[in-house]
Protein backbone atom coordinates (compact mmCIF):
# COMPACT_ATOMS: atom_id res chain seq x y z
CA UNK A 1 0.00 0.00 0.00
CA UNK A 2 2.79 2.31 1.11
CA UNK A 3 4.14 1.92 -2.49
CA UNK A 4 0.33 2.67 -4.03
CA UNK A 5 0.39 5.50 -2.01
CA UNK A 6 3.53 7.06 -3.58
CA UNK A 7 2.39 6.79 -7.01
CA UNK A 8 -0.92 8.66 -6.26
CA UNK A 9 1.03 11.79 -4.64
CA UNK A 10 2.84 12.08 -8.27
CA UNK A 11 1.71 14.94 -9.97
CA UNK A 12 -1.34 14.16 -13.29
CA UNK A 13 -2.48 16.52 -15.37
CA UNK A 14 -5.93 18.65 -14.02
CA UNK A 15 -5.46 16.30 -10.85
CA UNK A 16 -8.05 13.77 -13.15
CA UNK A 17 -6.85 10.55 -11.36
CA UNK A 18 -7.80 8.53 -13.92
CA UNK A 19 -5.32 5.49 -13.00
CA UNK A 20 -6.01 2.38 -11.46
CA UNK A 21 -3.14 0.12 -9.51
CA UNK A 22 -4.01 -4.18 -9.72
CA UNK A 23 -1.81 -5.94 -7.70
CA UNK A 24 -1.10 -9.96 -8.32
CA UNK A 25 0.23 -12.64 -6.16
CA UNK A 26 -2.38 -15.29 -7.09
CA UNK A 27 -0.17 -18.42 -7.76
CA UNK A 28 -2.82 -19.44 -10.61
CA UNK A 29 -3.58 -16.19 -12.23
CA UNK A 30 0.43 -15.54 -12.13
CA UNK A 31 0.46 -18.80 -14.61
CA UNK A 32 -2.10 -17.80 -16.81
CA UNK A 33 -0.38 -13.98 -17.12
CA UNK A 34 3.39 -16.55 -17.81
CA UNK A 35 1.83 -17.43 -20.71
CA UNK A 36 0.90 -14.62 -22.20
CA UNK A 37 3.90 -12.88 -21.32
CA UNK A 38 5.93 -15.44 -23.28
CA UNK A 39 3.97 -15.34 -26.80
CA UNK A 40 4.60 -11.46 -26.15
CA UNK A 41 8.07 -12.00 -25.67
CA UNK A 42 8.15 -13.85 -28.94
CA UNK A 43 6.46 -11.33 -31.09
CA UNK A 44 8.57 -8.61 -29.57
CA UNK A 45 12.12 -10.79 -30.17
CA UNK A 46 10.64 -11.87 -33.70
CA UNK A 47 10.34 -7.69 -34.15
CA UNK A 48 13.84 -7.17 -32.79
CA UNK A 49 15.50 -9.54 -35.16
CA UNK A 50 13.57 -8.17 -38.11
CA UNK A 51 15.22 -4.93 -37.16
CA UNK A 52 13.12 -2.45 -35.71
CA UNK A 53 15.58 -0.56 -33.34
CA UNK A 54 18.30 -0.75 -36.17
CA UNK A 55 18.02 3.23 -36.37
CA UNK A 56 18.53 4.05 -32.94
CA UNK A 57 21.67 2.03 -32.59
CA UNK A 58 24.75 4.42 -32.02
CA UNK A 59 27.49 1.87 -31.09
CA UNK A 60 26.38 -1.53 -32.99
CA UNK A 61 29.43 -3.14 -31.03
CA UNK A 62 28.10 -1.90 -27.65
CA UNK A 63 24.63 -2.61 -28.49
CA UNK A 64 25.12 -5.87 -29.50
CA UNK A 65 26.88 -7.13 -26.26
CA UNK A 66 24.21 -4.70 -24.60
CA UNK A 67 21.64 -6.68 -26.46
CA UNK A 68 22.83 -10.34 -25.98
CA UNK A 69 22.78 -9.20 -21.76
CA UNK A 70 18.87 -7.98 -22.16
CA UNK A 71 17.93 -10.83 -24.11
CA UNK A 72 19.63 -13.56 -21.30
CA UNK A 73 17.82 -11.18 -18.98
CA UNK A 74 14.42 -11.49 -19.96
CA UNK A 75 15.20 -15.31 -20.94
CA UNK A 76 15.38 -15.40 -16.80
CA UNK A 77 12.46 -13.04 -16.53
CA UNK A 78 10.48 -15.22 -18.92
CA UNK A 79 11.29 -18.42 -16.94
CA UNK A 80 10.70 -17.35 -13.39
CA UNK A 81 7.59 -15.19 -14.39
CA UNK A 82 5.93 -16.82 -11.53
CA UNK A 83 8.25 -16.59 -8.70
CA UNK A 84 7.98 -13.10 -9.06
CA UNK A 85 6.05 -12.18 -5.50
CA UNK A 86 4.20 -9.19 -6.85
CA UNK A 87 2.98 -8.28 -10.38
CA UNK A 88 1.35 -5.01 -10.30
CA UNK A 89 -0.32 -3.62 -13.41
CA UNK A 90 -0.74 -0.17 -13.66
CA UNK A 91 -4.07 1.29 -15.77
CA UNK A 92 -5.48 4.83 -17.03
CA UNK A 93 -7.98 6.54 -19.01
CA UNK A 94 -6.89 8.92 -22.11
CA UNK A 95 -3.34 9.26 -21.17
CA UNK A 96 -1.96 9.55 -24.72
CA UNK A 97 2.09 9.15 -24.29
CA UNK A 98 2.00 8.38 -20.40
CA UNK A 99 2.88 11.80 -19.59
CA UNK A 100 -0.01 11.40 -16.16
CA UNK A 101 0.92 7.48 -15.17
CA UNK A 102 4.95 7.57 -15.77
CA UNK A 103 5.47 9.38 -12.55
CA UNK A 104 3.11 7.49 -10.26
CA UNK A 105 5.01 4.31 -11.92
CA UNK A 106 8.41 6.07 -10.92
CA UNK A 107 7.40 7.00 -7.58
CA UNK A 108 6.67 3.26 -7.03
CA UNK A 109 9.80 1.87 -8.08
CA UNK A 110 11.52 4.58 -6.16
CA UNK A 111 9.17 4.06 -3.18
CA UNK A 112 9.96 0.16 -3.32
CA UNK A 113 13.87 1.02 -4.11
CA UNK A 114 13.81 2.84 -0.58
CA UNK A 115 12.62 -0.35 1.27
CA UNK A 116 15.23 -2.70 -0.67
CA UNK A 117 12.66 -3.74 -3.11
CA UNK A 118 13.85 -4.21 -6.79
CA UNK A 119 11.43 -3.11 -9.34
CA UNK A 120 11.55 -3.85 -13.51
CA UNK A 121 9.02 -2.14 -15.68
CA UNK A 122 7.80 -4.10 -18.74
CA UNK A 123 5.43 -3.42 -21.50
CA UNK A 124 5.92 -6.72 -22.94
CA UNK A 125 2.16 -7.82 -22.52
CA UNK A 126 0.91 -5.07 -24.29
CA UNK A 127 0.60 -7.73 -27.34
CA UNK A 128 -1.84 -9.57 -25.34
CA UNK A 129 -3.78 -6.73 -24.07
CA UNK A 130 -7.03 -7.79 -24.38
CA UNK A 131 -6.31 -11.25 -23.01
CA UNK A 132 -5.09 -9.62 -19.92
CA UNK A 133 -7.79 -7.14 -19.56
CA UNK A 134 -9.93 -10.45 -19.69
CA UNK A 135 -7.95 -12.42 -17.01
CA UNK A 136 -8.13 -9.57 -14.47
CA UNK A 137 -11.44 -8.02 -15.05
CA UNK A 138 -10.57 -4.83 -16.17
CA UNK A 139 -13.73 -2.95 -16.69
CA UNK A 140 -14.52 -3.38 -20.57
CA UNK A 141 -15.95 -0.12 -22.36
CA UNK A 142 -14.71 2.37 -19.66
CA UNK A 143 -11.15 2.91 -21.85
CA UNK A 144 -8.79 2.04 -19.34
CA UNK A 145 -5.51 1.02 -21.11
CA UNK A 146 -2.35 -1.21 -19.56
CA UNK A 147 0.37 1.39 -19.63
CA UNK A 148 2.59 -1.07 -17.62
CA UNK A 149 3.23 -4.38 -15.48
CA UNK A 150 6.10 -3.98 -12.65
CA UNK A 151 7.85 -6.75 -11.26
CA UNK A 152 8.52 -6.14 -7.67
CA UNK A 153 10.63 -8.00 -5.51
CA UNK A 154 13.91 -8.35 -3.19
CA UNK A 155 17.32 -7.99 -5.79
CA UNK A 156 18.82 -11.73 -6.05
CA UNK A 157 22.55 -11.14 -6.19
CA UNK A 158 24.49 -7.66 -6.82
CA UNK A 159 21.95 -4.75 -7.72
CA UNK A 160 23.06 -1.92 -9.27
CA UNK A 161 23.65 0.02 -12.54
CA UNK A 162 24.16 -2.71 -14.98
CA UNK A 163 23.10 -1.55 -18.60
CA UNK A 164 25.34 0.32 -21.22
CA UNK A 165 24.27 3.54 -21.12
CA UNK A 166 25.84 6.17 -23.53
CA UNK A 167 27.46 8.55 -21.32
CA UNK A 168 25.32 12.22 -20.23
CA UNK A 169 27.93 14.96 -21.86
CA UNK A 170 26.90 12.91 -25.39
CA UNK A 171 23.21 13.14 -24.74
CA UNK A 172 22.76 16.65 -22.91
CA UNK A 173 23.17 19.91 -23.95
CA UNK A 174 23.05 23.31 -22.26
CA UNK A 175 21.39 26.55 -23.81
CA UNK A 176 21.33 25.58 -27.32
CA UNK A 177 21.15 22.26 -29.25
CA UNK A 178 24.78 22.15 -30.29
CA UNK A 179 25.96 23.56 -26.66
CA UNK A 180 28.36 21.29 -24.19
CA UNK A 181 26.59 20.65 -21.04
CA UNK A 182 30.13 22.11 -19.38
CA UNK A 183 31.03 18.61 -17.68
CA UNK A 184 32.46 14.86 -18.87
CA UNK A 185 30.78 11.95 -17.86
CA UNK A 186 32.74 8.76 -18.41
CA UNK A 187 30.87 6.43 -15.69
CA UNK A 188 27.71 6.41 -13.87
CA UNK A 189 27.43 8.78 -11.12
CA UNK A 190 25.65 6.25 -9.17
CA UNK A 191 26.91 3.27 -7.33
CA UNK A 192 27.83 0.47 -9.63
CA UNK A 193 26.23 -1.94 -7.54
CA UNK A 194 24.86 -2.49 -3.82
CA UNK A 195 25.48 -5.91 -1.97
């Protein structure tokens, strides 16, 4: 609840509230949810071989070792789907690029972050979102859309910063497009990893 609550004190635009929070830790239902987050996982790989993020790559080196560690990753993600102690889906109404329900999901995994509680966002099951609406009951004619599912539970192993990330001076800029943000950045600022 404590985490719930954090999300709700995150700012949304006119103060609408049109979000809803499901949590999941029904051994059954987390089964039925495995299985459609697998043939998701398979249309999104199939979509990732064909190509589709072959514009955005700026080191095709980096991003392909980058890539092989996210694939293995959700591999494990795919395989333990149900040991996962808490699935919570998050829900709104007409919010067009997620500008209202992307800080209330923040302020959860930041929440749960502060209590030792790993958190992974995924939009995987958006393939199956009708099948999931189904399986939980989600009002039908009301527009409510799936924005997200987070995976929350205690960190197995290290936990910290683990993907390549290009570093801030190449992605920031200060005054103008073209200006240096005034600093180098060679490594993450925060702590590589937490035992």
């Amino acid at each position: 609840m404590k985490w719930i609550d954090a999300a709700i004190r995150a700012p949304n635009g006119g103060n609408a509230q049109r979000r809803h929070f499901l949590a999941v830790d029904d051994p059954a239902l987390k089964e039925r949810l495995a299985a459609l987050y697998r043939t998701s996982r398979q249309r999104e790989y199939a979509e990732i071989a064909e190509g589709a993020l072959a514009r955005t790559i700026h080191d095709p080196e980096a991003h392909a070792a980058t890539l092989r560690k996210v694939e293995a990753s959700g591999q494990y993600f795919t395989e333990h789907f149900t040991d996962i102690p808490l699935l919570l889906f998050v829900f709104s109404i007409d919010d067009h690029g997620g500008a209202n329900i992307y800080p209330a999901i923040w302020s959860i995994l930041l929440a749960a972050r502060a209590e030792g509680v790993g958190g992974v966002i995924t939009t995987m099951l958006r393939y199956e979102e009708k099948s999931v609406h189904e399986l939980l009951g989600v009002p039908t004619g009301d527009g409510w859309r799936m924005n997200a599912m987070l995976a929350l539970g205690y960190p197995l192993g290290r936990w910290g910063v683990a993907a390549n990330r290009r570093p801030v001076h190449e992605v920031s800029s200060r005054n103008r497009w073209d200006g240096p943000i005034g600093a180098t950045v060679p490594a993450p600022l925060w702590p590589r990893a937490v035992d």
